[in-house]
Protein backbone atom coordinates (compact mmCIF):
# COMPACT_ATOMS: atom_id res chain seq x y z
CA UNK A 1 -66.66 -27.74 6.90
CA UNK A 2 -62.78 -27.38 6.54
CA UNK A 3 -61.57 -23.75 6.93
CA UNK A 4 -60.57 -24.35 3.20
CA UNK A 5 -63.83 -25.23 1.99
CA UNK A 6 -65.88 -22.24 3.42
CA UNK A 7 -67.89 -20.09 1.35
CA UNK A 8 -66.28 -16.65 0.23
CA UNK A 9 -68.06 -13.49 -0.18
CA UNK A 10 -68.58 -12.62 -3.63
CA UNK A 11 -67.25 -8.89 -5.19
CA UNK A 12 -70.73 -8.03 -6.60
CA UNK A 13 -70.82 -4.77 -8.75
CA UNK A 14 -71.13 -1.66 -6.56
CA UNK A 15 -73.35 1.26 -7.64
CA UNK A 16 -72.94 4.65 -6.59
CA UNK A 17 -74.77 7.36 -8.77
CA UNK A 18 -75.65 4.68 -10.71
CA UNK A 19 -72.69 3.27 -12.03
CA UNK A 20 -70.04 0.35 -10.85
CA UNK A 21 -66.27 0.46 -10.59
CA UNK A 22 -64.46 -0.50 -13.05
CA UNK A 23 -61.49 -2.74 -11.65
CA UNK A 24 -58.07 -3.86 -12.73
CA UNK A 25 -55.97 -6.48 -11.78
CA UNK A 26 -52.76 -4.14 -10.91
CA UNK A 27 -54.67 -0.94 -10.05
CA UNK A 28 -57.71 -1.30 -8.78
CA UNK A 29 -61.14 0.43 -9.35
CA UNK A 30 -61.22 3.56 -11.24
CA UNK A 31 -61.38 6.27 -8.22
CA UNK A 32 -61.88 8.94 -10.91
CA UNK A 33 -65.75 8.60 -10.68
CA UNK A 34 -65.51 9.02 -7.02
CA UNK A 35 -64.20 12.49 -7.20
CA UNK A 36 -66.58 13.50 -4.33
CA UNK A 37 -65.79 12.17 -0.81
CA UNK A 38 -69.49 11.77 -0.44
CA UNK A 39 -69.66 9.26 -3.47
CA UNK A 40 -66.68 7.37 -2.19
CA UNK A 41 -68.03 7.43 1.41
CA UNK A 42 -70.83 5.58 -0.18
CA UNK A 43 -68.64 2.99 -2.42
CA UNK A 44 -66.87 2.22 0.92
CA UNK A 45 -70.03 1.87 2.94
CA UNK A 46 -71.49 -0.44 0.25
CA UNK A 47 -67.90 -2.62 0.16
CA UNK A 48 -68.08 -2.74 3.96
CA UNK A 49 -71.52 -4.10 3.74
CA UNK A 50 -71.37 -6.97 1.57
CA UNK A 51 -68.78 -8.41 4.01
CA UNK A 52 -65.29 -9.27 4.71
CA UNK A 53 -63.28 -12.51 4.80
CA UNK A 54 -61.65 -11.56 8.25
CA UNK A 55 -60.94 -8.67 10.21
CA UNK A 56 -58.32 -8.22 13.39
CA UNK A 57 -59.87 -7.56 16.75
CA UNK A 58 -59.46 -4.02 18.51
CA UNK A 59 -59.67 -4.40 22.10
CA UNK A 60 -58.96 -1.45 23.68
CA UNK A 61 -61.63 0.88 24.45
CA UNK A 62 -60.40 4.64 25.33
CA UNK A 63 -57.77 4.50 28.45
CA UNK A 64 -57.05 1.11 28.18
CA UNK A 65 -54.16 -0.44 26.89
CA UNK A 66 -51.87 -3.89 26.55
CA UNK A 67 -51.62 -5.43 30.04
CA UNK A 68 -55.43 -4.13 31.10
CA UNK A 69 -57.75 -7.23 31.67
CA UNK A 70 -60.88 -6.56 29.68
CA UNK A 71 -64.26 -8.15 30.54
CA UNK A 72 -66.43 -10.51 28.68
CA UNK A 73 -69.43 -8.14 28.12
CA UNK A 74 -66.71 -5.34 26.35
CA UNK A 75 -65.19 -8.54 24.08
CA UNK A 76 -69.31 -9.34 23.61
CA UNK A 77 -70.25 -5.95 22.68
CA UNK A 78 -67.76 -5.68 20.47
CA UNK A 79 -67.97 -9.29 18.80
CA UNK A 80 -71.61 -7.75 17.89
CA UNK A 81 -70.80 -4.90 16.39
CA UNK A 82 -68.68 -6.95 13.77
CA UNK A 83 -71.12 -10.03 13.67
CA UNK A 84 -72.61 -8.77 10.29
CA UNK A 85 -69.40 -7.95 8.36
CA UNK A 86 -66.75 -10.94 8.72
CA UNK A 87 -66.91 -14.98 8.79
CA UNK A 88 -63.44 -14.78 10.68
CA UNK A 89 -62.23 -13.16 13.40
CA UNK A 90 -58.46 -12.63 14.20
CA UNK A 91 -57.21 -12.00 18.12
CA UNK A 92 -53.73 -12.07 18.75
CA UNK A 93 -53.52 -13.48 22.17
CA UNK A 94 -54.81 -15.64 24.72
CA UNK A 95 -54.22 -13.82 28.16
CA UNK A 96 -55.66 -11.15 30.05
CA UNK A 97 -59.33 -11.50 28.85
CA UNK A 98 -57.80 -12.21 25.37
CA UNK A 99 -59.32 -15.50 25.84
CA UNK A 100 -62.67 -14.44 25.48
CA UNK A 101 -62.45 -13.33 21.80
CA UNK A 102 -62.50 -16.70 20.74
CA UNK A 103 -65.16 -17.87 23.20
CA UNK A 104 -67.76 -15.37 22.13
CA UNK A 105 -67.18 -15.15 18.60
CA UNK A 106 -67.34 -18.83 18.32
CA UNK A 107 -70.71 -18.80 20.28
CA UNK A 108 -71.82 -15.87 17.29
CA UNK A 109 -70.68 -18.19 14.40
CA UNK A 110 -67.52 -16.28 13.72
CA UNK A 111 -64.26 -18.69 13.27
CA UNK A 112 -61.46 -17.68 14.59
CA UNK A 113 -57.63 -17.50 14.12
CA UNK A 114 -56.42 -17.15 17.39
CA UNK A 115 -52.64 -16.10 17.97
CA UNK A 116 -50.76 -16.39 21.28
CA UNK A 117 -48.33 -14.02 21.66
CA UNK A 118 -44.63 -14.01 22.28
CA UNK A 119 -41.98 -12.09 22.94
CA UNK A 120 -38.99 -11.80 25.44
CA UNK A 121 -41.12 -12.72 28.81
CA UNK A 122 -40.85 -16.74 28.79
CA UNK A 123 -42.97 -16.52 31.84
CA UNK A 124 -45.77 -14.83 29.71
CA UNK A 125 -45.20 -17.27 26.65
CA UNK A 126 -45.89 -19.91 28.76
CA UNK A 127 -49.69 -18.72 29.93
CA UNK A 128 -49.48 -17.80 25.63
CA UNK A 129 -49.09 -21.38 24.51
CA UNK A 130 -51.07 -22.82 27.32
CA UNK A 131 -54.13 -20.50 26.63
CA UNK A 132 -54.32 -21.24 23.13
CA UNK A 133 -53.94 -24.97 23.39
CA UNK A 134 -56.84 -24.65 26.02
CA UNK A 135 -58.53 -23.25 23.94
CA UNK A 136 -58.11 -25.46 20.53
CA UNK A 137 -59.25 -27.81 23.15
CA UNK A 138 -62.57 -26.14 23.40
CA UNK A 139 -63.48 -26.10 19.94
CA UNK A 140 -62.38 -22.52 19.15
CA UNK A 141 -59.68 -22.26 17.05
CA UNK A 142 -59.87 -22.74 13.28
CA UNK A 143 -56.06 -21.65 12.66
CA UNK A 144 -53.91 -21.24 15.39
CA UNK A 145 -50.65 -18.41 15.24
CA UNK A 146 -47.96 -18.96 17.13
CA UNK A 147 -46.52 -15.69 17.47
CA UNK A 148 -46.64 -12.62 15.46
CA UNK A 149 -43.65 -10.66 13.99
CA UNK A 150 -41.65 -12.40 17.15
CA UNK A 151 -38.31 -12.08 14.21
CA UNK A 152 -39.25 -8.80 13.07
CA UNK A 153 -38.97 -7.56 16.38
CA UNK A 154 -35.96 -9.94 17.41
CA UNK A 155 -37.58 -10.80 20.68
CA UNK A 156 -36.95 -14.61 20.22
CA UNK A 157 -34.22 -16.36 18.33
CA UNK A 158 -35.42 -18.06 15.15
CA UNK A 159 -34.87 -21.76 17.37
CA UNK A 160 -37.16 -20.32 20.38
CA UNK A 161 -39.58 -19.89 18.07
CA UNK A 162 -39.74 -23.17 16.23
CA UNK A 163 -39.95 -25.04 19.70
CA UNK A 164 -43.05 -23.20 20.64
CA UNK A 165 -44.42 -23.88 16.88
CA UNK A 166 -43.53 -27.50 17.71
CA UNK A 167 -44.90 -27.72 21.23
CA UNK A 168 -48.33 -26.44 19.38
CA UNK A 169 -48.39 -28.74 16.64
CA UNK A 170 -48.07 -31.89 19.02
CA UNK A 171 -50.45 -30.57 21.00
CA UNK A 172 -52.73 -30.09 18.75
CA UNK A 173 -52.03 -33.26 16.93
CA UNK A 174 -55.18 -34.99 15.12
CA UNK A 175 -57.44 -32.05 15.65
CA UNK A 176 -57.18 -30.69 12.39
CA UNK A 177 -56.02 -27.14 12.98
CA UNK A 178 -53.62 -25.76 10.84
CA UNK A 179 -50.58 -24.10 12.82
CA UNK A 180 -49.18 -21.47 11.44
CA UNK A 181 -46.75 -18.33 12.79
CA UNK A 182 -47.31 -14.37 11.51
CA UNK A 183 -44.71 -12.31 10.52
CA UNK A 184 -44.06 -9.56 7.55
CA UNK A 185 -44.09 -11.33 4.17
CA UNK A 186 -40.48 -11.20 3.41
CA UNK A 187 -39.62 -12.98 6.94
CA UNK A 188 -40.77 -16.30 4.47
CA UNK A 189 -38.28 -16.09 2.18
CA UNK A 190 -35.69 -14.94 4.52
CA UNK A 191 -36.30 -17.94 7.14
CA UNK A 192 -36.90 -21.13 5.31
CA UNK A 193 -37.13 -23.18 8.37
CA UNK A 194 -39.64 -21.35 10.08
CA UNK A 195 -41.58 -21.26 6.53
CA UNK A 196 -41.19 -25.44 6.38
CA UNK A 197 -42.59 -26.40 9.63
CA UNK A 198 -46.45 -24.18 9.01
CA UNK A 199 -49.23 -25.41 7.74
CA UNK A 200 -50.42 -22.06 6.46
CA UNK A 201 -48.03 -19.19 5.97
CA UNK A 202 -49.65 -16.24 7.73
CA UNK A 203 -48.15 -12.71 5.56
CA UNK A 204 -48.69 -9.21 6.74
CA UNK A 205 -48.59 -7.49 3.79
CA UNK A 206 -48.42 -3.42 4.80
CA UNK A 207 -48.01 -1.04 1.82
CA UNK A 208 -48.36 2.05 4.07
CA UNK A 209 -45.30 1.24 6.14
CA UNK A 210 -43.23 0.70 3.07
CA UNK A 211 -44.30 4.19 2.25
CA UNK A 212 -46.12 3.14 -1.35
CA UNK A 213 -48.44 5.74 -2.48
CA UNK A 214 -51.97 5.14 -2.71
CA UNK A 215 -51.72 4.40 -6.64
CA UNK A 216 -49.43 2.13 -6.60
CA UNK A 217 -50.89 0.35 -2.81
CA UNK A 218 -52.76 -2.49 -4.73
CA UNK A 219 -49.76 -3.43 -6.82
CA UNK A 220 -47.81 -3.71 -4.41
CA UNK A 221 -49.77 -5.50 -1.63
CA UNK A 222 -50.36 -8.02 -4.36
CA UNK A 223 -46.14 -8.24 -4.76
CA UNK A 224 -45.95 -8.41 -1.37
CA UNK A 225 -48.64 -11.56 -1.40
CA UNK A 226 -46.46 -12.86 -4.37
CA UNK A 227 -43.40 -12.91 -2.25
CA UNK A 228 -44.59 -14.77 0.73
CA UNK A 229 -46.75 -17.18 -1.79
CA UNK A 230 -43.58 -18.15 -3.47
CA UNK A 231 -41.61 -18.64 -0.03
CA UNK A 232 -44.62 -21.15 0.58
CA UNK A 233 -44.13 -23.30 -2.54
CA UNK A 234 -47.18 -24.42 -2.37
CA UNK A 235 -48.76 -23.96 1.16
CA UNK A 236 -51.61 -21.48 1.37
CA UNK A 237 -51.00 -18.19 2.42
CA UNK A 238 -53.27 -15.79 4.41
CA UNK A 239 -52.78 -12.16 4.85
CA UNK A 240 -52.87 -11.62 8.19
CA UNK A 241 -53.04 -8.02 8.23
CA UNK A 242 -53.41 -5.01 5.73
CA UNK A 243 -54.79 -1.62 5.71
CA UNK A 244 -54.24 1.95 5.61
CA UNK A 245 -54.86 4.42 8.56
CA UNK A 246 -57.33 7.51 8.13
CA UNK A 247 -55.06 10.14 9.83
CA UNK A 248 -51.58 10.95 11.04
CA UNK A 249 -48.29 11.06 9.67
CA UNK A 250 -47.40 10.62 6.13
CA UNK A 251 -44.24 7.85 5.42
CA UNK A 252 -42.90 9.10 2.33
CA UNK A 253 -45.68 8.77 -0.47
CA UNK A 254 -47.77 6.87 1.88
CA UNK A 255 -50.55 10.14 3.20
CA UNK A 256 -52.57 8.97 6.22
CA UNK A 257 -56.17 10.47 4.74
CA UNK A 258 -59.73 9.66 5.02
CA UNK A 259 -59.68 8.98 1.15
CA UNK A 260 -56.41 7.10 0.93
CA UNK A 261 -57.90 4.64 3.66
CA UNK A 262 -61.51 4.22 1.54
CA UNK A 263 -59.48 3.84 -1.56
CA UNK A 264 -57.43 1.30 0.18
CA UNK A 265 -59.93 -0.82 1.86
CA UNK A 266 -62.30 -1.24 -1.09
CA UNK A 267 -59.26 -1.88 -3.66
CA UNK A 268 -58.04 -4.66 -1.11
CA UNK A 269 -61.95 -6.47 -0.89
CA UNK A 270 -62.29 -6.20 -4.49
CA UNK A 271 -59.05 -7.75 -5.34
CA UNK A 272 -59.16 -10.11 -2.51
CA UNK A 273 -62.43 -11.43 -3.18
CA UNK A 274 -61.92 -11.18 -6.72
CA UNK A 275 -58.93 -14.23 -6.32
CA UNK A 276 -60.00 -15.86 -3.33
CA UNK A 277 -57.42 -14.56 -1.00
CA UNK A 278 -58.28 -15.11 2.45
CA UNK A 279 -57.09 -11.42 3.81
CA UNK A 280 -57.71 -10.27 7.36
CA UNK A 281 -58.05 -6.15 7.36
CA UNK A 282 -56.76 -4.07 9.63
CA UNK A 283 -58.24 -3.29 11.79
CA UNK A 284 -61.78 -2.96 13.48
CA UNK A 285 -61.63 0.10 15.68
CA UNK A 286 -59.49 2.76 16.47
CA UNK A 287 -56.86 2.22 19.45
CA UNK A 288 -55.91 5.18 21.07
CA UNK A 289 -52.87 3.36 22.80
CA UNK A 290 -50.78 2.79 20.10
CA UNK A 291 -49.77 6.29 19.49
CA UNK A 292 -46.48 5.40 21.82
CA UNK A 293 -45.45 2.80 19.55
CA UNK A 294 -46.24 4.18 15.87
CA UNK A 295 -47.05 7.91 16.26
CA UNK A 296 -50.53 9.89 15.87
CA UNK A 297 -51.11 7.17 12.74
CA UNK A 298 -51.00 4.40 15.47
CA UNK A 299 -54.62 5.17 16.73
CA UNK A 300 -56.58 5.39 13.36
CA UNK A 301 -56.57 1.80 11.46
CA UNK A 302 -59.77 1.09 12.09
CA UNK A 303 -62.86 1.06 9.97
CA UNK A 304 -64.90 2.48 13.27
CA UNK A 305 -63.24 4.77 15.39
CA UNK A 306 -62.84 4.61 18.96
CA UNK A 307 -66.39 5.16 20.25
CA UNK A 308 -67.60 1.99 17.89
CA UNK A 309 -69.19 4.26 14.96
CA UNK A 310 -68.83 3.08 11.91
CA UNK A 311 -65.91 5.44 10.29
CA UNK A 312 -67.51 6.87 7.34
């Protein structure tokens, strides 16, 4: 079975004091019978339970942090923990114990998109692209990402990139995995050549970070999914990451709360599921490391928090 041909979950109606959302197109489900965090606690448990298309892999217990090499039993015990909710798992390299993400989830019956990552150390790249052709080699990889935000960041110039997209591709030639590279939706429209030479056009689509209020979150994710889907002309386009974090900072009209991220995460499973939109949430578990690189809002994405307990 093709990666395009494999079943979705359905968005079946969710009760909670005996009564289902009511949801539309631009705004979502109506929150206003939901008034009680209890009651939308329970819509959010019941959303996380009938499944997810994909979500991104935490790795990082407590302590550790980019740069650690993490074990096979922590990727394993992890991988488990997530078994029942997603058909896809997303890792975003293939070094330093990376590699086993694919491994083991492929060995659960999880498919994978499996990125290698790149930035300004060629030496590193190197092991990136070698680990994740190894590693198409062995059967794991459904999609393979060659880099993520690399031009958002500027760590490679936009011909860097496209030879390592093009090393991967004739690598990978006649296996039938799509190659594809991740970047913020607007990079799309903004780099035509990079958007001409994927198979699939991987979007991260981030509302929060664009400082959208919760109200108006759906509507634009879904612009922001319009955007990169017309840059494609055509190709299919995955959102690579989305989500809203629980606590922390507030950007603008974009408040880090416990209720913003349950409204956020159920509006994004109903819509996605609603149109088929393969969308990979982020993220799994809490990472207390990336408070150096985003602030106190850094280390609450996930839908468990850092001791693995599911968050609400």
């Amino acid at each position: 079975m093709s990666y395009r041909e494999e079943r979705k979950f359905s968005f079946q109606n969710l009760e909670t004091n005996s009564s289902s959302p009511d949801f539309k197109e631009s705004v979502g489900v109506d929150f206003t019978k939901y008034e009680e965090t209890e009651d939308l606690a329970k819509l959010w448990n019941t959303t996380l339970k009938q499944g997810m298309h994909g979500i991104c892999f935490s790795m990082y217990e407590d302590g550790q942090e980019p740069g650690d090499t993490i074990t096979e039993e922590q990727v394993e015990k992890r991988i488990k923990i997530l078994k029942p909710y997603t058909k896809w798992i997303r890792s975003f390299s293939c070094i330093e114990g990376n590699e086993h993400i694919p491994r083991i989830a492929k060995k659960h019956g999880i498919k994978n998109m499996v990125g290698a990552w790149l930035g300004d150390d060629m030496d590193k790249n190197e092991l990136e692209i070698a680990g994740l052709i190894q590693l198409a080699k062995e059967g794991c990889v459904d999609i393979a990402a060659v880099g993520n935000e690399v031009m958002y960041r500027k760590d490679l110039t936009e011909e860097q990139l496209l030879t390592y997209i093009h090393r991967v591709k004739h690598a990978l030639e006649g296996m039938d995995i799509p190659v594809g590279y991740v970047d913020a939706y607007y990079e799309f429209s903004h780099r035509p050549n990079i958007t001409e030479v994927c198979d699939v056009i991987l979007s991260n689509c981030y509302p929060y970070w664009e400082g959208c209020g919760i109200e108006h979150s759906l509507s634009h994710m879904q612009n922001m999914f319009g955007q990169a889907n017309a840059a494609g002309n055509g190709k299919k386009v995955i959102i690579t990451e989305t989500g809203w974090p629980s606590k922390g900072e507030s950007l603008r009209g974009a408040h880090s709360t416990e209720e913003n991220a349950m409204k956020y995460f159920i509006n994004t499973q109903a819509w996605a599921n609603k149109n088929n939109i393969e969308t990979f949430y982020f993220s799994s578990f809490d990472e207390s490391w990336k408070v150096g690189a985003e602030g106190i809002v850094g280390a609450y994405w996930g839908l468990w928090d850092k001791n693995e307990n599911v968050k609400f």
